[in-house]
N, C-alpha and C. Protein backbone atom coordinates (compact mmCIF):
# COMPACT_ATOMS: atom_id res chain seq x y z
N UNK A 1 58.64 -7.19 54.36
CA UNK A 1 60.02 -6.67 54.30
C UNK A 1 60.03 -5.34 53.55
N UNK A 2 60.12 -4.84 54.70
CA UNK A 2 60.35 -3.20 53.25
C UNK A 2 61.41 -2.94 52.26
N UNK A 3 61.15 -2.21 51.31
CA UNK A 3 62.04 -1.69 50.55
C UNK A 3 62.28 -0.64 50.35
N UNK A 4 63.67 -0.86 49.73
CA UNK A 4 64.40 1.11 49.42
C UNK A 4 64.12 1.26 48.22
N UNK A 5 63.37 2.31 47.96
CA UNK A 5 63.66 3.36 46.78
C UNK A 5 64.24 5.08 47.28
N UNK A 6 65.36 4.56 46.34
CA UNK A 6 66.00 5.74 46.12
C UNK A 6 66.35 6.32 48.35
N UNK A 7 65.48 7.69 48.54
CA UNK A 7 65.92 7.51 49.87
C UNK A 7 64.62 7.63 50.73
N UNK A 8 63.56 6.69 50.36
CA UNK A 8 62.36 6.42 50.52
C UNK A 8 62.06 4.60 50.76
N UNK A 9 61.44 4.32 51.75
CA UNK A 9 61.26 2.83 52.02
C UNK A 9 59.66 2.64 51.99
N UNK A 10 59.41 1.61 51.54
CA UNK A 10 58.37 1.37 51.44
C UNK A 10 57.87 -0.24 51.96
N UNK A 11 56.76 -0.13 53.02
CA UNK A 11 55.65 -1.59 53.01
C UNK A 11 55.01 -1.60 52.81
N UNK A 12 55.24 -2.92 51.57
CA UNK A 12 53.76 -3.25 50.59
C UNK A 12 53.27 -4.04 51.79
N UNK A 13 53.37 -4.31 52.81
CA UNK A 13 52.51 -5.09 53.86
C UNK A 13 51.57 -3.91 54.35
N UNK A 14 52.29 -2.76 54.53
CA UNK A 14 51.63 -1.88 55.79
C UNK A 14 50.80 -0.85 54.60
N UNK A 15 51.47 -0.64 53.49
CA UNK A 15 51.72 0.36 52.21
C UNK A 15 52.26 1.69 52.49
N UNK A 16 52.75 1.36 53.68
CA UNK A 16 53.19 2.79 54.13
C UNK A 16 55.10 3.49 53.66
N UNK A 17 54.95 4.32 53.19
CA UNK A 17 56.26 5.12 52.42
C UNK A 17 56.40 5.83 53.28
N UNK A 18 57.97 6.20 53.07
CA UNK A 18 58.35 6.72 54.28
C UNK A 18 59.58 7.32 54.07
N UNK A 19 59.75 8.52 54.22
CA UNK A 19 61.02 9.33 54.28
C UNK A 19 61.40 10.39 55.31
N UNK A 20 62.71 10.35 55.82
CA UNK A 20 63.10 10.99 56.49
C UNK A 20 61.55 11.00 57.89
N UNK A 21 61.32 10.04 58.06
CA UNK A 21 60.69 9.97 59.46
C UNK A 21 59.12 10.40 58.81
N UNK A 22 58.87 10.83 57.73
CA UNK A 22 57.75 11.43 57.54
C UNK A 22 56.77 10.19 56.33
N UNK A 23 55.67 9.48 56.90
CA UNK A 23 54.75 8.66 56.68
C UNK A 23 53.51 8.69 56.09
N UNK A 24 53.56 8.55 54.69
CA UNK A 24 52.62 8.33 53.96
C UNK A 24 51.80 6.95 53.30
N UNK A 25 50.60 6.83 53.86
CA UNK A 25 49.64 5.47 53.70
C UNK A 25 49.24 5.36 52.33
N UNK A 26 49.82 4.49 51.17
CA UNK A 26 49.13 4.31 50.30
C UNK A 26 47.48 3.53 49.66
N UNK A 27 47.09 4.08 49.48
CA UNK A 27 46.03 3.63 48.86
C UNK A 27 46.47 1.78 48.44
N UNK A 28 45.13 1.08 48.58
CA UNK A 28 45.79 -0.42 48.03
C UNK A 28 46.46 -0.25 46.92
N UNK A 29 45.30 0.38 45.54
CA UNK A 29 45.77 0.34 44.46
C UNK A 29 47.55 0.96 44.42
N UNK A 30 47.55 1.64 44.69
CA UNK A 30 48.91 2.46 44.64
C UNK A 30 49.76 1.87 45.80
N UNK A 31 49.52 0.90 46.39
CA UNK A 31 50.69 0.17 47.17
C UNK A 31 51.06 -1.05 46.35
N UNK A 32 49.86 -1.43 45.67
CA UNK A 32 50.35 -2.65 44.74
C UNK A 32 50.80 -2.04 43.33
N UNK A 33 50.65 -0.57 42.67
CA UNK A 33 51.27 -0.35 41.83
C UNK A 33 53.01 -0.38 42.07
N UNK A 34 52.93 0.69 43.17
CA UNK A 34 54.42 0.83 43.55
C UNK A 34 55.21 -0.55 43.60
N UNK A 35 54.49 -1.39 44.31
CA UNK A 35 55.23 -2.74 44.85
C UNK A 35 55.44 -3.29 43.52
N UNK A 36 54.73 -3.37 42.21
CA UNK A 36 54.49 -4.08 40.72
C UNK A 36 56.18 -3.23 40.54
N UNK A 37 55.58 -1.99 40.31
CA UNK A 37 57.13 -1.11 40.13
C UNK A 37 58.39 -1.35 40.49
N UNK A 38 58.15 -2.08 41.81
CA UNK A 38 59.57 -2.22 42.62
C UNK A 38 60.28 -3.43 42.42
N UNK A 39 59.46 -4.44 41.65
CA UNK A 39 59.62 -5.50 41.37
C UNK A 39 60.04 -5.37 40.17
N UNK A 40 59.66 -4.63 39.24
CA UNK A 40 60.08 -4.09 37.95
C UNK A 40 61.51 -3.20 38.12
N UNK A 41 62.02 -2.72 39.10
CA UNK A 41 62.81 -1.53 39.10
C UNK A 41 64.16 -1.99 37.79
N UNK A 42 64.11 -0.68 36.97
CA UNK A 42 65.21 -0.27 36.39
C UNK A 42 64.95 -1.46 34.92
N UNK A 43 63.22 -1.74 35.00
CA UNK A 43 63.17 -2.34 33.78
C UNK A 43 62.03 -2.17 33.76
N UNK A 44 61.27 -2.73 32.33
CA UNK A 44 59.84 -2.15 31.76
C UNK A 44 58.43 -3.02 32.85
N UNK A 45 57.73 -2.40 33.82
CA UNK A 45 56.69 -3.31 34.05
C UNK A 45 55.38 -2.77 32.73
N UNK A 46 55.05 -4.07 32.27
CA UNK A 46 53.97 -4.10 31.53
C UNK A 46 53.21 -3.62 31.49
N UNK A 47 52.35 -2.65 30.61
CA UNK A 47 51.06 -2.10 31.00
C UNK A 47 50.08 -3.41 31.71
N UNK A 48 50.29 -4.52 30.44
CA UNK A 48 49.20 -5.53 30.73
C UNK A 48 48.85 -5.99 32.12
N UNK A 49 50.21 -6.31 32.58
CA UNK A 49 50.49 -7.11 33.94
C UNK A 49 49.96 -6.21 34.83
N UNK A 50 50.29 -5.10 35.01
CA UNK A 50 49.81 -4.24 35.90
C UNK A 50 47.79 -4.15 36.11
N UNK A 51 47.96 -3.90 34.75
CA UNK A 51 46.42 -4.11 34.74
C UNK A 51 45.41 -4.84 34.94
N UNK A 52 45.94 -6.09 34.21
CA UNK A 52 45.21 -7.37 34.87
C UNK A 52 45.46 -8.33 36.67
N UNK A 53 46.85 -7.66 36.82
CA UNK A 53 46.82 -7.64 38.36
C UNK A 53 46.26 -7.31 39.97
N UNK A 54 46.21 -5.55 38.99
CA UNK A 54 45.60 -4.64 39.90
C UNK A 54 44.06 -4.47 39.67
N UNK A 55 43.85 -4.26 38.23
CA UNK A 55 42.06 -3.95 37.58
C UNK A 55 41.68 -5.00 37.27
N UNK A 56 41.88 -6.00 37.52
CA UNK A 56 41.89 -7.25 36.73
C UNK A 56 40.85 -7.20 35.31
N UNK A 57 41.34 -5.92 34.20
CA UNK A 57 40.95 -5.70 33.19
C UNK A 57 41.83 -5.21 32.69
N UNK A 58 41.73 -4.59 31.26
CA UNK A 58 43.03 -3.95 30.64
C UNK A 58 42.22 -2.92 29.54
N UNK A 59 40.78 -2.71 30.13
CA UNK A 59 40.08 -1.76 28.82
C UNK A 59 40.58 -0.49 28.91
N UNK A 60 39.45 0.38 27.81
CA UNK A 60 39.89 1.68 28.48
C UNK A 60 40.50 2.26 29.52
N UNK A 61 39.27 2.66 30.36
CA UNK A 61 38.90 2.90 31.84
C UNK A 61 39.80 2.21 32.77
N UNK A 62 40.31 1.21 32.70
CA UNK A 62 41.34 0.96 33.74
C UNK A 62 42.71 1.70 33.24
N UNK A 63 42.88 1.53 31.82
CA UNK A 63 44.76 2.22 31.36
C UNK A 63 44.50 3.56 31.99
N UNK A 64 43.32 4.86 31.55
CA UNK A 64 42.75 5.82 32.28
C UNK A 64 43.23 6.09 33.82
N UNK A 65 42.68 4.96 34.37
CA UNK A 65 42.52 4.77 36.25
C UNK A 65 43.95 4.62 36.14
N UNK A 66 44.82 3.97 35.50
CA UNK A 66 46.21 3.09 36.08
C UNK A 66 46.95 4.27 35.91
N UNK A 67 46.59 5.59 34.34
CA UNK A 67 47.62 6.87 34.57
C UNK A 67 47.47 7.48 35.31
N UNK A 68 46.13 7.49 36.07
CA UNK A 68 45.96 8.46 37.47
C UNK A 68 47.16 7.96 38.33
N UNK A 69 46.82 7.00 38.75
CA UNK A 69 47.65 6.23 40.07
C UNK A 69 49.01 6.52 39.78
N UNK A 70 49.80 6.44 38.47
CA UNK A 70 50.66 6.32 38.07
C UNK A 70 51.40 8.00 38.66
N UNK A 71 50.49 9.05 37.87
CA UNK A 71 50.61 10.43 38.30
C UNK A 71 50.71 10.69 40.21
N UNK A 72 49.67 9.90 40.81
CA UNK A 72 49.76 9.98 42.13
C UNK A 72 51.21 9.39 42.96
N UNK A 73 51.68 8.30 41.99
CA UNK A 73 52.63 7.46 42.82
C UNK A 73 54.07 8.82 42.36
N UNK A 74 54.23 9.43 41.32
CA UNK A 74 55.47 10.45 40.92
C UNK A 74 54.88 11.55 42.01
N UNK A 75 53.81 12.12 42.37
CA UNK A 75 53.92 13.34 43.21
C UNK A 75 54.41 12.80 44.65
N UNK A 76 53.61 11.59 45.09
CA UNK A 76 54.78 11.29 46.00
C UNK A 76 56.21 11.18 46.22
N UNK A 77 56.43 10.32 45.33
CA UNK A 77 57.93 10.46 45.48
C UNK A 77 59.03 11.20 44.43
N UNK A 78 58.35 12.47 44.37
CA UNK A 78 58.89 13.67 44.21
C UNK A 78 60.46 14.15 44.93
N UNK A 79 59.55 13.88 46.74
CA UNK A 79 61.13 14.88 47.43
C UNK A 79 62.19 14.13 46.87
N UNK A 80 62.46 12.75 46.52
CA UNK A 80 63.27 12.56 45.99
C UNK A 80 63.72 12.69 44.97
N UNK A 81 64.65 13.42 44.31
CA UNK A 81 64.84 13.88 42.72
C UNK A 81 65.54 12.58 41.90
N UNK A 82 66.20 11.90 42.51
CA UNK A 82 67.15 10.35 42.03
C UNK A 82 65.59 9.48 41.40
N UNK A 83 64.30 9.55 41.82
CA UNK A 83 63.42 8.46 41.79
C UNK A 83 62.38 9.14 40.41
N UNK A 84 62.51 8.12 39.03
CA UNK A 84 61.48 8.89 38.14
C UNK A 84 61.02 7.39 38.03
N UNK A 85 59.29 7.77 37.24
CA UNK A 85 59.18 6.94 36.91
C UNK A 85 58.97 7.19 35.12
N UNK A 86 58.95 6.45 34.45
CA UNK A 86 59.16 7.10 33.07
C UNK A 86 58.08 5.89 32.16
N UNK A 87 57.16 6.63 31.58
CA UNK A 87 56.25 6.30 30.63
C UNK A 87 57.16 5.81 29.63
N UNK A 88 56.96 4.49 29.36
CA UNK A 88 57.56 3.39 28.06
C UNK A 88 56.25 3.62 26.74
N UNK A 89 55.97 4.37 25.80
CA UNK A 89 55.00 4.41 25.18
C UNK A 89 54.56 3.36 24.88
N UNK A 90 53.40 3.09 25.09
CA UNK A 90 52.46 1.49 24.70
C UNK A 90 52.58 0.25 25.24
N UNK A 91 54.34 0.42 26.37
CA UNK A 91 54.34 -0.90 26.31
C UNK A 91 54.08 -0.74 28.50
N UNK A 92 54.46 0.62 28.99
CA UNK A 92 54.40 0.47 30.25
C UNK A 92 55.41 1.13 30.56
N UNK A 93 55.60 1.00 32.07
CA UNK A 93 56.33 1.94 32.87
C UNK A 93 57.54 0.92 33.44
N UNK A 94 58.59 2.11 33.86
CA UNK A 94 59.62 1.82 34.29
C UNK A 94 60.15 2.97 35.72
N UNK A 95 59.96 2.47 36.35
CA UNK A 95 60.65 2.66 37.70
C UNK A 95 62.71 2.97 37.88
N UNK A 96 63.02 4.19 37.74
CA UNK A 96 64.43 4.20 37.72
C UNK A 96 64.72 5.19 39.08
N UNK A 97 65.59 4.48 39.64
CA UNK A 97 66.19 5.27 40.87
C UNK A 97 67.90 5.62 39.74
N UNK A 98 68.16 6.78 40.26
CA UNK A 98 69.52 7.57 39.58
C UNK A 98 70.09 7.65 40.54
N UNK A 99 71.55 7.02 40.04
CA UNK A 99 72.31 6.92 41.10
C UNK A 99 73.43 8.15 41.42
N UNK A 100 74.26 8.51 42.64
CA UNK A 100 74.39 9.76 42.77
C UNK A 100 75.77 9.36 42.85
């Protein structure tokens, strides 16, 4: 079942995002971040959860790997200006669509 963010839909089945007709394939990792996110929307997802979900670790090197992905999943959904995602210091991220 896809979902809306902001004016962007996304399948965590297919991982494919999608705006205005134009289709971008996410990476697993970054289809199951987003999807962690979307499930989280408009509240804190855990660093932990994320980590031991997706890396199924939580050392260094994965928090490292998880801010990459994290950076990759905001340049995507950029064209939309309503969609941030916002670094919770220490504890994780939060997914906010702004409403217009």
């Amino acid at each position: 079942e896809p979902l809306p963010i902001g004016q962007f839909t996304f399948d965590p089945e297919t991982r494919i995002l999608s705006i205005n007709s134009q289709e971008d394939k996410l990476s697993p990792k970054e289809g199951k971040l987003l999807h962690l996110l979307c499930k989280y929307k408009n509240s804190t997802l855990p660093r932990s959860v994320a980590l031991t979900q997706i890396w199924n670790n939580d050392d260094y090197f994965a928090t490292r790997s998880m801010d990459v992905y994290i950076a990759k999943l905001r340049k995507k959904l950029k064209p939309d200006p309503s969609i941030e995602i916002e670094n919770i210091h220490s504890h994780g991220y939060t997914l906010k669509i702004l409403e217009r």
